[in-house]
C-alpha atoms as a PDB file:
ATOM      1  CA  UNK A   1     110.534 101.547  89.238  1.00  0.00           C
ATOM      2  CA  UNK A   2     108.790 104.321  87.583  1.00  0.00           C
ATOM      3  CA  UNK A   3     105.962 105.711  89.357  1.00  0.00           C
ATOM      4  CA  UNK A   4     102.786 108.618  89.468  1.00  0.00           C
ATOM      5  CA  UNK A   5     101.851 109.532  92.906  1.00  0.00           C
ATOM      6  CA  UNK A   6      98.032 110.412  93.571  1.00  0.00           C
ATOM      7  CA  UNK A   7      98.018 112.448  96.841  1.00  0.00           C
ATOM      8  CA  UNK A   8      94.459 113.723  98.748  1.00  0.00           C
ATOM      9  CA  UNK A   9      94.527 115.339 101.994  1.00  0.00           C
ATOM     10  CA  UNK A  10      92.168 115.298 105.427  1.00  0.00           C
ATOM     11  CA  UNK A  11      91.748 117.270 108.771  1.00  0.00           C
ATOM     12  CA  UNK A  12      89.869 115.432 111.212  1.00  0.00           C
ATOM     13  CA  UNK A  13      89.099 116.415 114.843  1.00  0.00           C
ATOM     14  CA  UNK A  14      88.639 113.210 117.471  1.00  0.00           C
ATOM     15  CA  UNK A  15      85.854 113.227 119.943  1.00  0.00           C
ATOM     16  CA  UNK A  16      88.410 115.268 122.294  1.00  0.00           C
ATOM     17  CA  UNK A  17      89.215 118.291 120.269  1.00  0.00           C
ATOM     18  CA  UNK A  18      92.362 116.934 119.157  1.00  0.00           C
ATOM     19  CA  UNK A  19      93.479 117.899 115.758  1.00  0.00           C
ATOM     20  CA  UNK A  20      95.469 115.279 112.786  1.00  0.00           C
ATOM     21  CA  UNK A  21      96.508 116.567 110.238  1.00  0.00           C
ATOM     22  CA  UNK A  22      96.421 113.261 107.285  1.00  0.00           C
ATOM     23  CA  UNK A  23      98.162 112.979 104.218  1.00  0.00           C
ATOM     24  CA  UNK A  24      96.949 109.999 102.114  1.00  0.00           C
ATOM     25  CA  UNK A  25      99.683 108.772  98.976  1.00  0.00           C
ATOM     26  CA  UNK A  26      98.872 106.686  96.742  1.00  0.00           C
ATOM     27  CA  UNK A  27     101.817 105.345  94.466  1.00  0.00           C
ATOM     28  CA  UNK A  28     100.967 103.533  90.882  1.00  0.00           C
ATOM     29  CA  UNK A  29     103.554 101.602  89.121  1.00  0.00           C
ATOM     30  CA  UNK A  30     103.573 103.290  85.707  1.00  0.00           C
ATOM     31  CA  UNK A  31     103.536  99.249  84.010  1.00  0.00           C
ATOM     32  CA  UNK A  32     100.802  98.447  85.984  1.00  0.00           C
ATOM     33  CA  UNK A  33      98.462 101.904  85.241  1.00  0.00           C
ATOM     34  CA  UNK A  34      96.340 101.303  82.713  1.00  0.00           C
ATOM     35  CA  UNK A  35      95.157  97.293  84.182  1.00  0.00           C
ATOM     36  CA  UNK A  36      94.915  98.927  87.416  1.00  0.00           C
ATOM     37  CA  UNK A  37      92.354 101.693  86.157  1.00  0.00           C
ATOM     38  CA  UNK A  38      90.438  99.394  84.151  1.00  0.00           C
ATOM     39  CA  UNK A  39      90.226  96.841  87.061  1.00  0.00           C
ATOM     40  CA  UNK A  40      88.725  99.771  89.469  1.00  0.00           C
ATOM     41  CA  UNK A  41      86.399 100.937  86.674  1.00  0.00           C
ATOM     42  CA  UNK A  42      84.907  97.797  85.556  1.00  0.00           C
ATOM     43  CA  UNK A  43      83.948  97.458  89.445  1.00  0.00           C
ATOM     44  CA  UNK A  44      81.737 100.030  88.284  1.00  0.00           C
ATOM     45  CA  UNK A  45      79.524  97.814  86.425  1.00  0.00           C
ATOM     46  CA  UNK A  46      77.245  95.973  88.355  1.00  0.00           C
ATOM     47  CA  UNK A  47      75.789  93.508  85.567  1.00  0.00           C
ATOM     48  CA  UNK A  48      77.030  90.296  87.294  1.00  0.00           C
ATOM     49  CA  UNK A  49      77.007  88.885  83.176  1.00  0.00           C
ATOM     50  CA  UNK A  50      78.904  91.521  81.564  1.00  0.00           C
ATOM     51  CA  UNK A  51      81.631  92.902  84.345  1.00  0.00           C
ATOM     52  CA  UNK A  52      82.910  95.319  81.827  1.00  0.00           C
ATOM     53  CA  UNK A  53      82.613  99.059  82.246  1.00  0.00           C
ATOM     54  CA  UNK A  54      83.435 101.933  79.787  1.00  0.00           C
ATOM     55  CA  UNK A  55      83.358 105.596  80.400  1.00  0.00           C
ATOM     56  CA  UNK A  56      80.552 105.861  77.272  1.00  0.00           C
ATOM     57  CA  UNK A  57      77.450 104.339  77.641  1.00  0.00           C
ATOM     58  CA  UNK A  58      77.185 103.790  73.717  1.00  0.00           C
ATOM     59  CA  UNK A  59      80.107 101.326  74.832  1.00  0.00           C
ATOM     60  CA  UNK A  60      77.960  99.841  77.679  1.00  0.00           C
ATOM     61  CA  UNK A  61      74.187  99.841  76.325  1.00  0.00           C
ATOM     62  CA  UNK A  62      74.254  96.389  75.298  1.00  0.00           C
ATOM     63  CA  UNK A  63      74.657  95.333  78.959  1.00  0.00           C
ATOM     64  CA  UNK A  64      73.274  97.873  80.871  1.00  0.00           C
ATOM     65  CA  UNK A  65      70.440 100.679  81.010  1.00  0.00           C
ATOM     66  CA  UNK A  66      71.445 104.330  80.731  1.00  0.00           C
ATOM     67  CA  UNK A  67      70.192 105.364  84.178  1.00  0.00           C
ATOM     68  CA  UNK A  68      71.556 102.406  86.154  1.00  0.00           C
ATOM     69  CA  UNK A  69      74.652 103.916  83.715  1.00  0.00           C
ATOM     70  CA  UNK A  70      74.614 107.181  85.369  1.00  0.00           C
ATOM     71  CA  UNK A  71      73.870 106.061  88.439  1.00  0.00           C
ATOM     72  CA  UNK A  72      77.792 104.197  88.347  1.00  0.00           C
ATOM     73  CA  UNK A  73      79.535 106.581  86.839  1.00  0.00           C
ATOM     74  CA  UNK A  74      79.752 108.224  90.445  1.00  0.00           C
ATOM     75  CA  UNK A  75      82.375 109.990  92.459  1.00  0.00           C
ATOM     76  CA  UNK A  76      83.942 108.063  95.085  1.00  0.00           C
ATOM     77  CA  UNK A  77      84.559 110.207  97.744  1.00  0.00           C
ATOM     78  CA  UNK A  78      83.991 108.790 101.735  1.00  0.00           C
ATOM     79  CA  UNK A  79      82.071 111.657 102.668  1.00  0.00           C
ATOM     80  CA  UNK A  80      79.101 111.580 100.055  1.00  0.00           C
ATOM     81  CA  UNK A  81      78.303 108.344 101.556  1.00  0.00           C
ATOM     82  CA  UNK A  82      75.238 109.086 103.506  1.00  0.00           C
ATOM     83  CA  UNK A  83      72.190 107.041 104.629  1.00  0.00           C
ATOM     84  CA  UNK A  84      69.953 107.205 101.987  1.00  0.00           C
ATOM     85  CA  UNK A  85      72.167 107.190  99.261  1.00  0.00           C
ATOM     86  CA  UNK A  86      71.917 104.451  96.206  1.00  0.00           C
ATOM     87  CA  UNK A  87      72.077 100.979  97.297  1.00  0.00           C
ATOM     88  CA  UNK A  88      74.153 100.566  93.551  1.00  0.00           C
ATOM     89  CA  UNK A  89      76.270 103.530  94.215  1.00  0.00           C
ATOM     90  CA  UNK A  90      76.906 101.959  97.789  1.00  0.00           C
ATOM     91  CA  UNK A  91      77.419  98.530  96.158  1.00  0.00           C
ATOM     92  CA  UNK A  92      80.603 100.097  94.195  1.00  0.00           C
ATOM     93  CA  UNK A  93      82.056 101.454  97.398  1.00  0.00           C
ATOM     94  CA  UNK A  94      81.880  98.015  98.938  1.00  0.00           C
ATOM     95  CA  UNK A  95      83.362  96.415  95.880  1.00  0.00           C
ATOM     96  CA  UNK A  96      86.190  99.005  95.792  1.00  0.00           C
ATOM     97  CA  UNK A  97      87.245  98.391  99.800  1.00  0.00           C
ATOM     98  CA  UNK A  98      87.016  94.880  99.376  1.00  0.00           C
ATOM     99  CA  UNK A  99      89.464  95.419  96.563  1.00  0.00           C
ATOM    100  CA  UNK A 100      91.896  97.689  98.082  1.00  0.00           C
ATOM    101  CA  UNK A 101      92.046  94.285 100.975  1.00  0.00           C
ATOM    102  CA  UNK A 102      92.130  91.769  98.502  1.00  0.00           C
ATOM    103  CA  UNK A 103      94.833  93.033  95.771  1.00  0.00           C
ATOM    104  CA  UNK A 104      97.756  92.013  97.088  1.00  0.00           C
ATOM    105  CA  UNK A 105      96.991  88.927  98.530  1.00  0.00           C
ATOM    106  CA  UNK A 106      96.944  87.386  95.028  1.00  0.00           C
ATOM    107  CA  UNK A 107      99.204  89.688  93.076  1.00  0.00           C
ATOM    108  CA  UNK A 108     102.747  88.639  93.982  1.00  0.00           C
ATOM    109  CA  UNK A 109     104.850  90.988  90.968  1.00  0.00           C
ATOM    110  CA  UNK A 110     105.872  93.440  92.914  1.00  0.00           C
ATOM    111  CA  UNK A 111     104.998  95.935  89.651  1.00  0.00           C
ATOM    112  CA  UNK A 112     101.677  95.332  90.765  1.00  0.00           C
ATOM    113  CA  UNK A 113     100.643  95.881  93.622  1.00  0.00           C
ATOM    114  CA  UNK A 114      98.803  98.407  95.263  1.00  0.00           C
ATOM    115  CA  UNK A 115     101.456 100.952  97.295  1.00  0.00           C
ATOM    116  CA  UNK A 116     100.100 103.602  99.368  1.00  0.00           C
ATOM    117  CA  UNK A 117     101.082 105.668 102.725  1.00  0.00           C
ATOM    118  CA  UNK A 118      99.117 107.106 105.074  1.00  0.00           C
ATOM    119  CA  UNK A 119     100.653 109.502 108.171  1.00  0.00           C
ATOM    120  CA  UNK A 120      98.373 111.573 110.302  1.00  0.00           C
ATOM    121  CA  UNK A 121     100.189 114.413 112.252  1.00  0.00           C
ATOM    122  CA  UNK A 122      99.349 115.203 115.413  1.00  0.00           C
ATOM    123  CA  UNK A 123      99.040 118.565 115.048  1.00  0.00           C
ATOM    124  CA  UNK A 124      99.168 119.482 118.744  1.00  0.00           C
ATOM    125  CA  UNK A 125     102.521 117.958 119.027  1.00  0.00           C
ATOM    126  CA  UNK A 126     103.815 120.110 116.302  1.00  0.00           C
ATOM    127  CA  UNK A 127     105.138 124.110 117.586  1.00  0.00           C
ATOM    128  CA  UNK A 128     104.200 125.572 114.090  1.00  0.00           C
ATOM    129  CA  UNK A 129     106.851 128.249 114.490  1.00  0.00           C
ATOM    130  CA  UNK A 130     109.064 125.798 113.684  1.00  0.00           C
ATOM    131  CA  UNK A 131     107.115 125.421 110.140  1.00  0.00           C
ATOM    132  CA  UNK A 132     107.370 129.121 109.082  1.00  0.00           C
ATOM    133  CA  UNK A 133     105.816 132.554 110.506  1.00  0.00           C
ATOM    134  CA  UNK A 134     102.726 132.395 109.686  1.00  0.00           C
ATOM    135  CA  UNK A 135     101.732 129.441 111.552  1.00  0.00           C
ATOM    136  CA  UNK A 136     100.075 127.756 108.051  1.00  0.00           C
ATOM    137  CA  UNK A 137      99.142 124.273 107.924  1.00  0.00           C
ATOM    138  CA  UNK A 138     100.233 123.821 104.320  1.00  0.00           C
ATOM    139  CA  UNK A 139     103.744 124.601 105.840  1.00  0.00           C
ATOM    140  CA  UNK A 140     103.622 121.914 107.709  1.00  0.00           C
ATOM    141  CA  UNK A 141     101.801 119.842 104.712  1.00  0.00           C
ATOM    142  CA  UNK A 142     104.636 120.347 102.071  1.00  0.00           C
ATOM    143  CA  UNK A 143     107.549 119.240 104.723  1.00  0.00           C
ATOM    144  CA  UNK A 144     105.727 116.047 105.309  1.00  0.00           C
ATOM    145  CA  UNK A 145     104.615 115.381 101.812  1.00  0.00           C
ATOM    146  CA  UNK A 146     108.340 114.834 100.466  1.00  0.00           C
ATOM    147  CA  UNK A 147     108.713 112.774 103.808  1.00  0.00           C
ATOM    148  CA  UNK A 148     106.265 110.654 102.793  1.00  0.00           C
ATOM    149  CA  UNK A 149     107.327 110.066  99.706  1.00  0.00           C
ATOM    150  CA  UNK A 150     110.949 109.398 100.991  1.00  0.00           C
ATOM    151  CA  UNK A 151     109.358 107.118 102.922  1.00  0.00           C
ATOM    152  CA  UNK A 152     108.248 105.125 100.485  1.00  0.00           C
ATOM    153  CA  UNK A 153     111.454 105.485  98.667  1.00  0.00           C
ATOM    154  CA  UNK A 154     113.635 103.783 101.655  1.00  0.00           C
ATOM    155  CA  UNK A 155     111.543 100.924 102.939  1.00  0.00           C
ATOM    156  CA  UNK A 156     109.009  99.947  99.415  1.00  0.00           C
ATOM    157  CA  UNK A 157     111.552 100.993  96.697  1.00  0.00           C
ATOM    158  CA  UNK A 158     114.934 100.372  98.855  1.00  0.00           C
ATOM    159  CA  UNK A 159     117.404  98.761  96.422  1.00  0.00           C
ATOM    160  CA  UNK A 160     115.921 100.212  93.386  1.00  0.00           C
ATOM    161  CA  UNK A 161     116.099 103.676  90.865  1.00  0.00           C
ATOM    162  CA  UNK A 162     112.740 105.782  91.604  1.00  0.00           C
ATOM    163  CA  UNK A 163     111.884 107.432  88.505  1.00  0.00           C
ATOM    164  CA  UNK A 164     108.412 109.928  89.805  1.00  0.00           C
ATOM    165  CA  UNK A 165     106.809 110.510  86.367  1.00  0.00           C
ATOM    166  CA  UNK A 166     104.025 112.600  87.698  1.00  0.00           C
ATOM    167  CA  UNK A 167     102.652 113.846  91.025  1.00  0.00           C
ATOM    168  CA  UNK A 168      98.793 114.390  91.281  1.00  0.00           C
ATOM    169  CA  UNK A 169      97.087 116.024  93.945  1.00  0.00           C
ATOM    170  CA  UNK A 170      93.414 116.632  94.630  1.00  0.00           C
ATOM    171  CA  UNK A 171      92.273 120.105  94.487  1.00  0.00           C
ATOM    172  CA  UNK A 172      93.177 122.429  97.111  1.00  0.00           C
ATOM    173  CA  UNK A 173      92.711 126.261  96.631  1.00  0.00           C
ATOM    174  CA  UNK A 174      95.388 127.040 100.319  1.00  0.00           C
ATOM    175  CA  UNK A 175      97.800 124.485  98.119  1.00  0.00           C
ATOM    176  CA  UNK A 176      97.836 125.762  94.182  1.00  0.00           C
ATOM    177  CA  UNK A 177      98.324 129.314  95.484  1.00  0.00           C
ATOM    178  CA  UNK A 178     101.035 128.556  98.238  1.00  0.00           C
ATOM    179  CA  UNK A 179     104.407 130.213  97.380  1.00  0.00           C
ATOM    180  CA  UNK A 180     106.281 127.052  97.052  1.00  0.00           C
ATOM    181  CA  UNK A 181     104.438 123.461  97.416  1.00  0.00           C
ATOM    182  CA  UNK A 182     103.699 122.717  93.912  1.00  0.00           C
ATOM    183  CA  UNK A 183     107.766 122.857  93.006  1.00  0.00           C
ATOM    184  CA  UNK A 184     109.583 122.668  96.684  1.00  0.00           C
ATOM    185  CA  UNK A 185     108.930 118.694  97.300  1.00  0.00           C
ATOM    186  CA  UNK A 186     110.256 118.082  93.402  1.00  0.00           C
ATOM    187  CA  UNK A 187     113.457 120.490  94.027  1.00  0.00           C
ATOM    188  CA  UNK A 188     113.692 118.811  97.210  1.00  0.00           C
ATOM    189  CA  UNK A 189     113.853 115.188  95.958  1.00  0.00           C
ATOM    190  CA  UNK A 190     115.622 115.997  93.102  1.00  0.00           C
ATOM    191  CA  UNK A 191     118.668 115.979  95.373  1.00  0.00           C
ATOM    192  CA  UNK A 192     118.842 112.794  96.214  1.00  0.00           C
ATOM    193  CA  UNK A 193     120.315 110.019  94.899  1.00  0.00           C
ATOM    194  CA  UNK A 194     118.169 106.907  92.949  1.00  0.00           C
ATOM    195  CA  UNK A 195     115.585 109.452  92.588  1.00  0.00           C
ATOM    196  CA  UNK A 196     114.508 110.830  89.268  1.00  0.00           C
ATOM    197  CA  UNK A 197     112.148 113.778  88.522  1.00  0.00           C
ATOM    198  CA  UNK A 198     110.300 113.939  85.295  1.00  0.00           C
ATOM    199  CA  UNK A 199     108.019 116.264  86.050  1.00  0.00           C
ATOM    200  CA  UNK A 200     108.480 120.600  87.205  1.00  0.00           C
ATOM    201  CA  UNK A 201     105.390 120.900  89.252  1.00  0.00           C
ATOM    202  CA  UNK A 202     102.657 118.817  91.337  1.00  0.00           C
ATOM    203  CA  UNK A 203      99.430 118.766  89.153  1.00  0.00           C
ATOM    204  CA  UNK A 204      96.292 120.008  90.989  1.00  0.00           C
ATOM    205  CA  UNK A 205      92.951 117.856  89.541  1.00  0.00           C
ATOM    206  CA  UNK A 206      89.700 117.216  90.260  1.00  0.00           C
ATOM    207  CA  UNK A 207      88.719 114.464  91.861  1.00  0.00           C
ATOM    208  CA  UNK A 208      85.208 114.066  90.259  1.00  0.00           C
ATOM    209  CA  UNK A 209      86.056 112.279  87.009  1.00  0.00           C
ATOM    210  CA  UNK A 210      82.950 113.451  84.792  1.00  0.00           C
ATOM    211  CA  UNK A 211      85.092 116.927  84.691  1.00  0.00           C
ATOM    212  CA  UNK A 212      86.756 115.431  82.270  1.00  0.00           C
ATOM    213  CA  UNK A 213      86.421 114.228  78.720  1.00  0.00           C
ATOM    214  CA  UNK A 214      89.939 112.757  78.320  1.00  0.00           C
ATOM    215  CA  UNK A 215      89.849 109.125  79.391  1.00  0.00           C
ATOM    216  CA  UNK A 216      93.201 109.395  80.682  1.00  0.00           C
ATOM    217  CA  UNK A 217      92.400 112.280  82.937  1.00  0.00           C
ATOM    218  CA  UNK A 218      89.733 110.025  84.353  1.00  0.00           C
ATOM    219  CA  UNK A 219      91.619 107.596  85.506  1.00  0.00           C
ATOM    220  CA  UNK A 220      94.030 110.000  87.018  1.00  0.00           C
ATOM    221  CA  UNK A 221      90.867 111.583  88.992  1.00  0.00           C
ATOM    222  CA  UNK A 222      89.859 107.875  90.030  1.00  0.00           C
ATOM    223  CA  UNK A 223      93.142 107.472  91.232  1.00  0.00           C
ATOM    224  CA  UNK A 224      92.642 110.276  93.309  1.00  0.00           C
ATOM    225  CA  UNK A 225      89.119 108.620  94.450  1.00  0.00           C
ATOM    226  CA  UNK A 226      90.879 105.579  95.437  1.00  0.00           C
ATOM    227  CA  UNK A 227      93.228 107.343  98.153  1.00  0.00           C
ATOM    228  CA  UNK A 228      90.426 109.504  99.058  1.00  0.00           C
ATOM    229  CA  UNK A 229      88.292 106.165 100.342  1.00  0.00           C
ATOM    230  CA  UNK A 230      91.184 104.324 101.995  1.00  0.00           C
ATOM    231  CA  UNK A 231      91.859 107.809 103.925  1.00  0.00           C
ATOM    232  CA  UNK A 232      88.551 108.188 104.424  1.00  0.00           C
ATOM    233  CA  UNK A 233      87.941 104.487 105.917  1.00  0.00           C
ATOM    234  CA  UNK A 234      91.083 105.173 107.852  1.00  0.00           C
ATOM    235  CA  UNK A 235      89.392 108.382 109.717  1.00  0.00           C
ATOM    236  CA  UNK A 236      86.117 106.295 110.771  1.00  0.00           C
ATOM    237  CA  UNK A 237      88.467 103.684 112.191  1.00  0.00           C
ATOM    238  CA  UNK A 238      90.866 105.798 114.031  1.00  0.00           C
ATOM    239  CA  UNK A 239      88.577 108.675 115.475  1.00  0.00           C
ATOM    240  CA  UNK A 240      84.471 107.289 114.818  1.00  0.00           C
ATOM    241  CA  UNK A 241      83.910 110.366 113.524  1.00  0.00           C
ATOM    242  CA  UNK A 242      80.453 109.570 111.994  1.00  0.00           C
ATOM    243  CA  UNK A 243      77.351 107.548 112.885  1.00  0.00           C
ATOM    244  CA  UNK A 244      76.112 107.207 109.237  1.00  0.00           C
ATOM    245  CA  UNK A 245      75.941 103.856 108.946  1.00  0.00           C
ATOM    246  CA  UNK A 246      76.656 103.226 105.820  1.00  0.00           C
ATOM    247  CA  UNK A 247      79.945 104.881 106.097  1.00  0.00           C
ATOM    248  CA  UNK A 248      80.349 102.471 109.553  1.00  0.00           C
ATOM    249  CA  UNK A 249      79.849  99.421 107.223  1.00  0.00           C
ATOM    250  CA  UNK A 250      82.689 100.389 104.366  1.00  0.00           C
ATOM    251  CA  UNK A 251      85.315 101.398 107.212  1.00  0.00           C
ATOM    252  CA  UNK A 252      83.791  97.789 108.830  1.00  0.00           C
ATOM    253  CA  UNK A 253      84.796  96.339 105.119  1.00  0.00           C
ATOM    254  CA  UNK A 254      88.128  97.721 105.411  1.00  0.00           C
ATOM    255  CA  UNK A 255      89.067  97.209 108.925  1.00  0.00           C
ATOM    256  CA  UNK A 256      90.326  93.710 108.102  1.00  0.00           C
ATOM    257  CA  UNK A 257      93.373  94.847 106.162  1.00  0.00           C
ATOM    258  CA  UNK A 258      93.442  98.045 108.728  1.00  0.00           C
ATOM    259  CA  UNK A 259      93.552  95.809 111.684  1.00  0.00           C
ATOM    260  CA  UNK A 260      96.883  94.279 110.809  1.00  0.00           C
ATOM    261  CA  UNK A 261      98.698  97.540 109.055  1.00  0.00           C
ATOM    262  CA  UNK A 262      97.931  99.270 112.620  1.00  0.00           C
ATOM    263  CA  UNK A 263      98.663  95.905 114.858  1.00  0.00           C
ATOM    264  CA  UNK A 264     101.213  94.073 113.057  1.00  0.00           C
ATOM    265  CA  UNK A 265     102.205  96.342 110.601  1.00  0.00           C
ATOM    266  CA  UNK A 266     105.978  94.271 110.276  1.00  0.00           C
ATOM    267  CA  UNK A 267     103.981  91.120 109.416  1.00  0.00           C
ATOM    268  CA  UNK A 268     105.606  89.680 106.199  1.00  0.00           C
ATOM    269  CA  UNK A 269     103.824  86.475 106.534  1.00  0.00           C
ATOM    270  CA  UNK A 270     100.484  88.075 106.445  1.00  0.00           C
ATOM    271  CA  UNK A 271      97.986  86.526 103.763  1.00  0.00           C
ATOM    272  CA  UNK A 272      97.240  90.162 102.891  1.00  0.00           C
ATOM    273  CA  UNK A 273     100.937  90.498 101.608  1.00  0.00           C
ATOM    274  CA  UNK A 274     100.721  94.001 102.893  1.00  0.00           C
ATOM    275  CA  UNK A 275     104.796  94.805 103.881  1.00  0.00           C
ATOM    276  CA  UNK A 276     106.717  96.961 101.774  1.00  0.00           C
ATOM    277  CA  UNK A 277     103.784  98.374 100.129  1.00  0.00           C
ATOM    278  CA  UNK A 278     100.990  99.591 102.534  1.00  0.00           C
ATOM    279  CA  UNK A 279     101.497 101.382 106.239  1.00  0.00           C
ATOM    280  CA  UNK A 280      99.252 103.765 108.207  1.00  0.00           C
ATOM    281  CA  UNK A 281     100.892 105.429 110.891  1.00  0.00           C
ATOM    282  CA  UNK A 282     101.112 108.747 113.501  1.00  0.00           C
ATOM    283  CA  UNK A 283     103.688 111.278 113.833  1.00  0.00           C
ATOM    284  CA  UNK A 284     105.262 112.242 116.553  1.00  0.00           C
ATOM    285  CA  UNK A 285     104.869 110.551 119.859  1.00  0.00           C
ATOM    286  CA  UNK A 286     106.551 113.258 121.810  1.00  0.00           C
ATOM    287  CA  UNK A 287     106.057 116.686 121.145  1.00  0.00           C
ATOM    288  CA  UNK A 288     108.123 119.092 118.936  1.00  0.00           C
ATOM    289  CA  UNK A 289     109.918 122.386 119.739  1.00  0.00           C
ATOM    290  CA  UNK A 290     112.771 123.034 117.588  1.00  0.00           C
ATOM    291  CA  UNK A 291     114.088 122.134 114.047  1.00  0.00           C
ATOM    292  CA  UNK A 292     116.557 120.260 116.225  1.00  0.00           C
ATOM    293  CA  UNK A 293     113.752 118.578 117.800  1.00  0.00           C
ATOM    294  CA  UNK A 294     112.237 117.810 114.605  1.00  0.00           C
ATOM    295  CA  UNK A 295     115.715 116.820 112.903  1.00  0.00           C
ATOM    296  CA  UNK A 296     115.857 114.563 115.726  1.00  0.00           C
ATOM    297  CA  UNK A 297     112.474 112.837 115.679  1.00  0.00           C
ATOM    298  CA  UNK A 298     112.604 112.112 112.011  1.00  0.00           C
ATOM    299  CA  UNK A 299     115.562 109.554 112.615  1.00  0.00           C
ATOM    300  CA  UNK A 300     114.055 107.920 115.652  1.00  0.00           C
ATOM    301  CA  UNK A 301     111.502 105.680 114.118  1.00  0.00           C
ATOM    302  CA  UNK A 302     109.529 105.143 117.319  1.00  0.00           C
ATOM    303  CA  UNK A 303     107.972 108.444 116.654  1.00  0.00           C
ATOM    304  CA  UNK A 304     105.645 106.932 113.705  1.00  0.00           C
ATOM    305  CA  UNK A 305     103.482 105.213 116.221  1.00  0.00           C
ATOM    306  CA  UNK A 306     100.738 103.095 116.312  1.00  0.00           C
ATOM    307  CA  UNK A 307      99.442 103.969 119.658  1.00  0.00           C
ATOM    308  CA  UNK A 308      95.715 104.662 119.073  1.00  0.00           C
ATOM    309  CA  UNK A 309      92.957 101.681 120.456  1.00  0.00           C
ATOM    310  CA  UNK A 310      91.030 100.800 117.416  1.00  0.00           C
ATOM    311  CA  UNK A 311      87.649  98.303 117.085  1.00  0.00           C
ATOM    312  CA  UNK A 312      85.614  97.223 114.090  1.00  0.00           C
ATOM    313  CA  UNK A 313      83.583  99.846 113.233  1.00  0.00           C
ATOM    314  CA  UNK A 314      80.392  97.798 112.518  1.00  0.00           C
ATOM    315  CA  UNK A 315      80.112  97.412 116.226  1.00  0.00           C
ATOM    316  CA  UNK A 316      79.112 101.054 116.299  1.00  0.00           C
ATOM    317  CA  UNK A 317      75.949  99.875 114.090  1.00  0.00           C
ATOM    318  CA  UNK A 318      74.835  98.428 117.110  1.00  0.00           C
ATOM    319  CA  UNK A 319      75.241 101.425 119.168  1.00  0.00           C
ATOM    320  CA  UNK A 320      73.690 103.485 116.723  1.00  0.00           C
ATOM    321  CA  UNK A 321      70.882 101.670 116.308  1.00  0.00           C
ATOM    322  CA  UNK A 322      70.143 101.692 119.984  1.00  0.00           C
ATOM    323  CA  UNK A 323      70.292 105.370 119.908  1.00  0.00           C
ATOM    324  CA  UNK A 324      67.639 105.349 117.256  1.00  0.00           C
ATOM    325  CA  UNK A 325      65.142 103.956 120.205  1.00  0.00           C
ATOM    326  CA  UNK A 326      65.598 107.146 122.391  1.00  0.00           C
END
């Protein structure tokens, strides 16, 4: 299987103080690139006769008018959703979640369906001396990325050659001047055996597709979008961190899928057809003092837990609404 990784980052902070540290992996079949872009971007278009998007809007005008154009060719990012935002812009999130649930129930080729990994670290379980000196969070970052994507390696891609054509990353000015994560994961991996490096370095790009005038540099930055809303719908599930409730109702569209990768994430007669390609999970369950603590935990696979109470978010819209009478 050959493979580009699209990797985006979050720090959130539950309603107790208590810090995760989430790393959000998204993993695209090379094969299946191009159809998979296309598919995301003609969600884009919300002319229910045409269903057809393109990056140019000489390509589009036929079908659609130029500010209803502009208006779509958005950023996805979770936290630009806000409460008076555009009812089409919104319209594109909900048709994106509702495709991130609804892919693999109906795609059974295993070149195409839609791989990702999500693993918050609980970052007051984690001693950061044993991370490096200078107690930095992107120390602790980089030795979980490659873990990750090891991860993904041993239970998605078990019995097959991983050839890693590229690694993108969104932007992150602590990350593209670190001393070592761009190359360390790639060194790292490169040691290991059914795994095959094409690439030198992780590629830092911007997330925000208009950047770019290259169409394939687009659909690397949607890419990056794409991880950035299932992490994002991930963080309003697990911690509630916002009352916006427009950002309630897409974690509410995703909690569906969520629901069974956090209760019955071994399910492999689920209609979502979610195992061996999708898993959200914490890390550790007990806390970590040494390397030989840490050596440790990583073989014990009852330290990615699942231990966190979750609800549908959209009974917060409820809540919230009450609020609004006080």
């Amino acid at each position: 299987m050959e493979l580009e990784i699209f990797a985006d980052e979050t720090h959130v902070t539950d309603n107790m103080g208590k810090e995760y540290l989430g790393i959000g992996c998204l993993f695209v079949p090379v094969y299946y690139k191009y159809l998979l872009s296309k598919k995301l971007s003609n969600l884009r278009c919300l002319n229910e006769n045409s269903k057809t998007w393109s990056w140019e809007y000489d390509e589009c005008r036929y079908s659609c008018k130029e500010n209803y154009h502009q208006i779509n060719d958005c950023e996805i990012h979770f936290t630009n959703i806000e409460k008076n935002m555009s009812p089409f812009k919104l319209k594109i999130y909900e048709k994106w979640t509702k495709f991130v649930i609804n892919h693999n129930k109906f795609e059974k080729d295993k070149n195409k369906l839609l791989y990702f990994i999500i693993l918050y670290l609980d970052l007051e379980k984690l001693d950061f001396n044993v991370f490096g000196v200078d107690k930095d969070t992107t120390n602790i970052y980089n030795r979980f990325f490659r873990t990750v994507i090891l991860s993904a390696r041993s239970y998605y891609f078990k019995n097959q050659v991983l050839t890693i054509k590229n690694i993108y990353h969104d932007n992150a000015d602590e990350k593209e001047v670190h001393d070592y994560f761009n190359w360390h994961t790639l060194n790292y991996l490169n040691n290991y055996k059914r795994i095959n490096i094409k690439t030198d370095e992780i590629t830092f790009i911007n997330s925000n597709h208009r950047y770019y005038d290259n169409p394939s540099e687009k659909e690397n930055s949607q890419f990056i979008q794409l991880i950035d809303l299932i992490l994002g719908c991930s963080n309003q599930i697990l911690f509630a961190n916002s009352k916006d409730k427009n950002k309630i109702k897409i974690a509410g569209d995703f909690y569906p899928l969520f629901k069974r990768l956090w209760k019955r994430p071994y399910n492999f007669n689920s209609q979502y057809n979610y195992m061996r390609s999708q898993q959200v999970s914490i890390f550790p369950k007990t806390k970590i003092k040494s390397q030989i603590d840490l050596d440790g935990l990583f073989m014990d696979t009852s330290q990615f837990h699942n231990d966190l109470k979750i609800s549908d978010p959209k009974s917060l819209i409820e809540q919230v609404t009450l609020d609004s009478w006080f």
